[in-house]
C-alpha atoms as a PDB file:
ATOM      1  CA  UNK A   1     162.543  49.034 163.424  1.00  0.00           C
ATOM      2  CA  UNK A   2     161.600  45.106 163.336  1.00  0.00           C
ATOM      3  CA  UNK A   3     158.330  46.150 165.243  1.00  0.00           C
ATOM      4  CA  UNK A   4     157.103  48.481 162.814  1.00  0.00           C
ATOM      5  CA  UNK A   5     157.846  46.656 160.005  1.00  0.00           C
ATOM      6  CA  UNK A   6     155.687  43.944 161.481  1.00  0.00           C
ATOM      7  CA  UNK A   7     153.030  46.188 162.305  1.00  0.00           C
ATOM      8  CA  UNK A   8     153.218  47.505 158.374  1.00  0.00           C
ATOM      9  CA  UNK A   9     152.850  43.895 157.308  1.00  0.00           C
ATOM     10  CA  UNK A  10     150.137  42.856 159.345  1.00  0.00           C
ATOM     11  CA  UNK A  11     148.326  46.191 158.741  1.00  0.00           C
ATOM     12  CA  UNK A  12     148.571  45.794 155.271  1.00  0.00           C
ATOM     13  CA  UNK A  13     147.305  41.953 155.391  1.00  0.00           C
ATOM     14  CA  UNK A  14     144.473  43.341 157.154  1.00  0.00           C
ATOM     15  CA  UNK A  15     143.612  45.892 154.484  1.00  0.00           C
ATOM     16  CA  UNK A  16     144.026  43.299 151.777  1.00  0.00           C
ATOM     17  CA  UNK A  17     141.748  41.166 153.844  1.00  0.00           C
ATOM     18  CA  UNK A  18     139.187  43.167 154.352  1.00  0.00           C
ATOM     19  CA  UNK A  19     139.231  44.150 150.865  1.00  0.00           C
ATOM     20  CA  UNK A  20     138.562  41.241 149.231  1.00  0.00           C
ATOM     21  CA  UNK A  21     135.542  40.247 151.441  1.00  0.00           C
ATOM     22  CA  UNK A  22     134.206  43.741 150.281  1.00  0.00           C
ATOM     23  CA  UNK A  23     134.974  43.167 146.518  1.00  0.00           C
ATOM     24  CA  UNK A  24     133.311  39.956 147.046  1.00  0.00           C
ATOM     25  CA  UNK A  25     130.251  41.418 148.430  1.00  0.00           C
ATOM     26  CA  UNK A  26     130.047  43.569 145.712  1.00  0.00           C
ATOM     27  CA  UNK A  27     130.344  41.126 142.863  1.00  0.00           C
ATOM     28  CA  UNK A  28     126.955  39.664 144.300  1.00  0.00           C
ATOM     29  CA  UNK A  29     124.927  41.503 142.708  1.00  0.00           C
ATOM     30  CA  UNK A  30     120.851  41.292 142.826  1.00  0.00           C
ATOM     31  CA  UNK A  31     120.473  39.437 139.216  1.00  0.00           C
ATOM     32  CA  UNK A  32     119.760  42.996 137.137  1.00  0.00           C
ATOM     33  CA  UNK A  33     121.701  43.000 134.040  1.00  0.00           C
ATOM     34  CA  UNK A  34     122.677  45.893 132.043  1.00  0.00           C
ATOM     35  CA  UNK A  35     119.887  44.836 129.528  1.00  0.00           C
ATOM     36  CA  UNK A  36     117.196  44.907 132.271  1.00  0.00           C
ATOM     37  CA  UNK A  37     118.760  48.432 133.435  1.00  0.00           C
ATOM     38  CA  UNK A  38     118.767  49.381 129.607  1.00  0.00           C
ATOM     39  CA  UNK A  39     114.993  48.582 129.353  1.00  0.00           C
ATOM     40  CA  UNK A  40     113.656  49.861 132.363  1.00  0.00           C
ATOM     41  CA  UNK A  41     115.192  53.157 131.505  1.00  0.00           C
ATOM     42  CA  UNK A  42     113.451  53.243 127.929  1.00  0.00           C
ATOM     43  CA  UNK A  43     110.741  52.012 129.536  1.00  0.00           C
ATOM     44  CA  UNK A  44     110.389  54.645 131.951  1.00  0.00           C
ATOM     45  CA  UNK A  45     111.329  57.282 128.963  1.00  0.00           C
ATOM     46  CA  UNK A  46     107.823  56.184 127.140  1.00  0.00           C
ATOM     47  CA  UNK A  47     106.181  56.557 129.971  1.00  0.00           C
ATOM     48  CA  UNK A  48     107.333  59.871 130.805  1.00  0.00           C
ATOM     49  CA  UNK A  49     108.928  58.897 134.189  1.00  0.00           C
ATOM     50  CA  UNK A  50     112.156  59.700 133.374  1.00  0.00           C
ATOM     51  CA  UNK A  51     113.723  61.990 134.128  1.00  0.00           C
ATOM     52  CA  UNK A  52     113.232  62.175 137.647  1.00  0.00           C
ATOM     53  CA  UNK A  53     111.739  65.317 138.978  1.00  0.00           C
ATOM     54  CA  UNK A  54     109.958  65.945 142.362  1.00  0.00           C
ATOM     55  CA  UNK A  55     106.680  65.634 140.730  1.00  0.00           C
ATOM     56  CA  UNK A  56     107.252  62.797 139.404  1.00  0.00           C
ATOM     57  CA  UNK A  57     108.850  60.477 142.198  1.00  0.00           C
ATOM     58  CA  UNK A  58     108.435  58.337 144.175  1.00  0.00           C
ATOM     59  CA  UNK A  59     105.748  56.437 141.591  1.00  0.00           C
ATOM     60  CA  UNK A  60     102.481  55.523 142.512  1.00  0.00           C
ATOM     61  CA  UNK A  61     101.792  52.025 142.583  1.00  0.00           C
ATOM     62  CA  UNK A  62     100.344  52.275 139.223  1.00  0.00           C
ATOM     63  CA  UNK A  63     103.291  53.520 137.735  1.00  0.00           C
ATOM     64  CA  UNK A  64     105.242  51.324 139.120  1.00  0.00           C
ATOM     65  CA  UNK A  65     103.686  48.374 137.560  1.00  0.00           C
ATOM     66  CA  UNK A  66     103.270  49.976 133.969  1.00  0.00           C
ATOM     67  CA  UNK A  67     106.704  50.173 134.109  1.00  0.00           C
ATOM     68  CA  UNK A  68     107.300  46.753 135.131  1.00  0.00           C
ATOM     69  CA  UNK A  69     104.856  45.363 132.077  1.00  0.00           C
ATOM     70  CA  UNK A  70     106.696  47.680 129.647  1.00  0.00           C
ATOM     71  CA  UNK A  71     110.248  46.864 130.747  1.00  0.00           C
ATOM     72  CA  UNK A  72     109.252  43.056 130.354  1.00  0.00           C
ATOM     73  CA  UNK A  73     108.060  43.854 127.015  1.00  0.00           C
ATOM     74  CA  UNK A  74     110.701  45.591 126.163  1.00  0.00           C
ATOM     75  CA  UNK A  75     113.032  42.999 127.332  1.00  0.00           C
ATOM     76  CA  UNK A  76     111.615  40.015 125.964  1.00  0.00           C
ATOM     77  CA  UNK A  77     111.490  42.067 122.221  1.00  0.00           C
ATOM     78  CA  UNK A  78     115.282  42.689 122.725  1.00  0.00           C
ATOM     79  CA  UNK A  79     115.976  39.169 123.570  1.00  0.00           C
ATOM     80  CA  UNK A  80     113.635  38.147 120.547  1.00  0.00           C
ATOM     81  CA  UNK A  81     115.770  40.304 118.400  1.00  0.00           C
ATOM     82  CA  UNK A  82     119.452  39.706 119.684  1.00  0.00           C
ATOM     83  CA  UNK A  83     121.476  36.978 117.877  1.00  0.00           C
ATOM     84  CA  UNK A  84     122.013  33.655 119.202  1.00  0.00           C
ATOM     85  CA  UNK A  85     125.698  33.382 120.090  1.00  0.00           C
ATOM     86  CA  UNK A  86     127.649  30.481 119.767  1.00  0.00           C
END
C-alpha cells in the first residue's frame, strides 16, 4: 500500500512537472498580438484573401507582401487612433 502511494506521488510530481515546462513553453509566444492578428485578418478581407479556399492559398509572393504593407497600415492607423492609457 506504502509503495503505491509513493508511486502516485511521484507520478503525479512528474505530471505537474512536466506541465509547467509545457505551459511555459507556451506562454512564449512569437511577439503577434491580438491587434496584429486583428489587422492581418482585415487586411487579408480587403484584399480578398480571406477566406481561405484552395484557389486562393498558399499566396504568391506578391500577395504575401500586399498583405504585409496593408496589415502595417492598418496597424499603425489603429495605434494612431487608440487612446493613450495611463
Amino acid at each position: 500500500m506504502k509503495k503505491n502511494l509513493l508511486t502516485a506521488v511521484a507520478l503525479v510530481g512528474l505530471t505537474m512537472a512536466a506541465g509547467s515546462v509545457f505551459a511555459e513553453d507556451q506562454a512564449q509566444t512569437s511577439g503577434v498580438t491580438r491587434a496584429h492578428v486583428r489587422a492581418e485578418l482585415q487586411a487579408a478581407r480587403e484584399l480578398g484573401l480571406s477566406p481561405v479556399t484552395e484557389f486562393n492559398f498558399p499566396y504568391t509572393y506578391e500577395q504575401s507582401v500586399q498583405l504585409q504593407n496593408l496589415t502595417a497600415k492598418i496597424e499603425a492607423r489603429n495605434q494612431a487612433a487608440a487612446p493613450v492609457a495611463n
